[in-house]
Protein backbone atom coordinates (compact mmCIF):
# COMPACT_ATOMS: atom_id res chain seq x y z
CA UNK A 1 -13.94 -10.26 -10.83
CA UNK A 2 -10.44 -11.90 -11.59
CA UNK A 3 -8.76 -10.82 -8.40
CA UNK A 4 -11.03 -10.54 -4.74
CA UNK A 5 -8.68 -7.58 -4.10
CA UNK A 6 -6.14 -5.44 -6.26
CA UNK A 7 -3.44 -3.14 -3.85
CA UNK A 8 -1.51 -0.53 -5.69
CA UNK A 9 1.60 0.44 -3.67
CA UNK A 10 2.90 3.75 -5.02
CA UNK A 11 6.91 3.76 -5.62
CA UNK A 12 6.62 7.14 -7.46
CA UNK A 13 10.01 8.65 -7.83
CA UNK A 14 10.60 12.20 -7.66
CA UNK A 15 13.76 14.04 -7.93
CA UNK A 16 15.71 14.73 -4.58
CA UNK A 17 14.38 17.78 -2.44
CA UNK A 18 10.79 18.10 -4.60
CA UNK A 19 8.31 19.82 -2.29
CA UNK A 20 5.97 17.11 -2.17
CA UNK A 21 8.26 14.44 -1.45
CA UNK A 22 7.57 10.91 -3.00
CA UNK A 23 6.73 7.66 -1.61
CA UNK A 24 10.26 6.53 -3.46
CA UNK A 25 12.22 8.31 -0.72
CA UNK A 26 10.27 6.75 2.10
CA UNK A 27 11.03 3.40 1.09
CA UNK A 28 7.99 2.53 -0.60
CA UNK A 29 10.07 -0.01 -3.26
CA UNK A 30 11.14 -2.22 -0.70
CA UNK A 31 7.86 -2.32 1.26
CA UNK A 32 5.90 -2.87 -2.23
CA UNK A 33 8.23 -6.02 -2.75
CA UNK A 34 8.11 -7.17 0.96
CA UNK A 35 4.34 -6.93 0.59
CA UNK A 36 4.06 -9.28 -2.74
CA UNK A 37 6.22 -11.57 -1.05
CA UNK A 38 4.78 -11.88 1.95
CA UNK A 39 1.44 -12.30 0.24
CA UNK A 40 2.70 -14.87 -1.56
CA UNK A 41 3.88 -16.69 1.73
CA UNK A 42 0.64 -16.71 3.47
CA UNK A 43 -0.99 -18.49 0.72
CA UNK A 44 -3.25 -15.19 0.34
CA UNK A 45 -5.11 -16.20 -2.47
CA UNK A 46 -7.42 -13.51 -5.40
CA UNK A 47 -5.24 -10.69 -4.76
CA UNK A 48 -3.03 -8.67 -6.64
CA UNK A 49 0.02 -6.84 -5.10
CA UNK A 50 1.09 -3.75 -7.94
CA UNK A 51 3.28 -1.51 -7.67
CA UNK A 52 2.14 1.66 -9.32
CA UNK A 53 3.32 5.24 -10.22
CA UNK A 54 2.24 8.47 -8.75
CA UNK A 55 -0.85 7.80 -7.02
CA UNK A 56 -0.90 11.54 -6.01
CA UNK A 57 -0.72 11.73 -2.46
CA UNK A 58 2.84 12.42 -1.86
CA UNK A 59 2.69 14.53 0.86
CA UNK A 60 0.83 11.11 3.52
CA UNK A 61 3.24 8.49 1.59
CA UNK A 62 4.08 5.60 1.11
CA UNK A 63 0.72 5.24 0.21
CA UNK A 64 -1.60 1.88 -0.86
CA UNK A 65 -5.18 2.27 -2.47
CA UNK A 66 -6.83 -0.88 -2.30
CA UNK A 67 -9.54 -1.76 -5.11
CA UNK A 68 -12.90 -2.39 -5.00
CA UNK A 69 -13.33 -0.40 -2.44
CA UNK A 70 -11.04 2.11 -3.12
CA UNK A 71 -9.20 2.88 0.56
CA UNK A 72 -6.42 4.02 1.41
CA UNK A 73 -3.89 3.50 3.84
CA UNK A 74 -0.23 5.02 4.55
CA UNK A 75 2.06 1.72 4.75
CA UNK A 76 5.55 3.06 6.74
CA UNK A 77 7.28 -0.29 8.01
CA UNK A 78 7.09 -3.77 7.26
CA UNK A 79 5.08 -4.20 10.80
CA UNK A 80 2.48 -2.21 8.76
CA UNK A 81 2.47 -4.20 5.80
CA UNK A 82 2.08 -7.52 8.44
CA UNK A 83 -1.04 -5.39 10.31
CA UNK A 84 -2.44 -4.55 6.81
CA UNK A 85 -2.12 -8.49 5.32
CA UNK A 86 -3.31 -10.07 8.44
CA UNK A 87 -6.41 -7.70 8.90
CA UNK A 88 -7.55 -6.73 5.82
CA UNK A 89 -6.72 -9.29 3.55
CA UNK A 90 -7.07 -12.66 5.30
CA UNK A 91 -9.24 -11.23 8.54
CA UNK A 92 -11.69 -8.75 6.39
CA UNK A 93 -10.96 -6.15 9.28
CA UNK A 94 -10.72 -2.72 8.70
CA UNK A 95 -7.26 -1.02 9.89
CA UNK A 96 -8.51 2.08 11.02
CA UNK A 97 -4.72 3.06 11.82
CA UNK A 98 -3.19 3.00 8.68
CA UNK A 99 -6.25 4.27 7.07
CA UNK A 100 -5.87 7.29 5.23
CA UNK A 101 -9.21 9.93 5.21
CA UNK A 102 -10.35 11.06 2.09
CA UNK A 103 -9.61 14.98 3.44
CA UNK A 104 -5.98 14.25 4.29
């Protein structure tokens, strides 16, 4: 595989009031960027940080599927995004907080 890991951050935009919401309004852009950068600044190397369109899960967002295997997580603060780098990425932990079930 190119990339160990590959994170899509969803920074889906929906128009203002929308019953499901969107990530968009939750601050999802500026957590996607602070994520890539922060990456970047731990040396955290055969990843890939994307941000991505409607990942459909609205409702539980800002929301981050992580590739191979295909978890997900709800990312709300930059503390998050720290937990979420730190464990996952350089540790191999899981982060059973942010962790999003597949019923949710």
């Amino acid at each position: 595989m190119f990339y160990k890991s590959h994170v899509f951050f969803c920074t889906n935009e929906r128009s203002s009031g929308h019953v499901r919401g969107c990530c968009s309004s939750k601050g999802s852009l500026k957590l996607a960027n602070y994520m890539k950068a922060r990456a970047k600044e731990l040396g955290i190397e055969n990843i890939r940080v994307n941000k991505a369109g409607c990942l459909d899960r609205c409702e539980l967002g800002p929301v981050v599927v992580m590739y191979p295997e295909g978890n997900w997580y709800k990312i709300e603060t930059r503390e998050d995004v720290d937990e979420f780098l730190k464990n996952k990425l350089i540790d191999n932990n899981e982060v059973e907080r942010l962790k999003v079930l597949d019923d949710e």
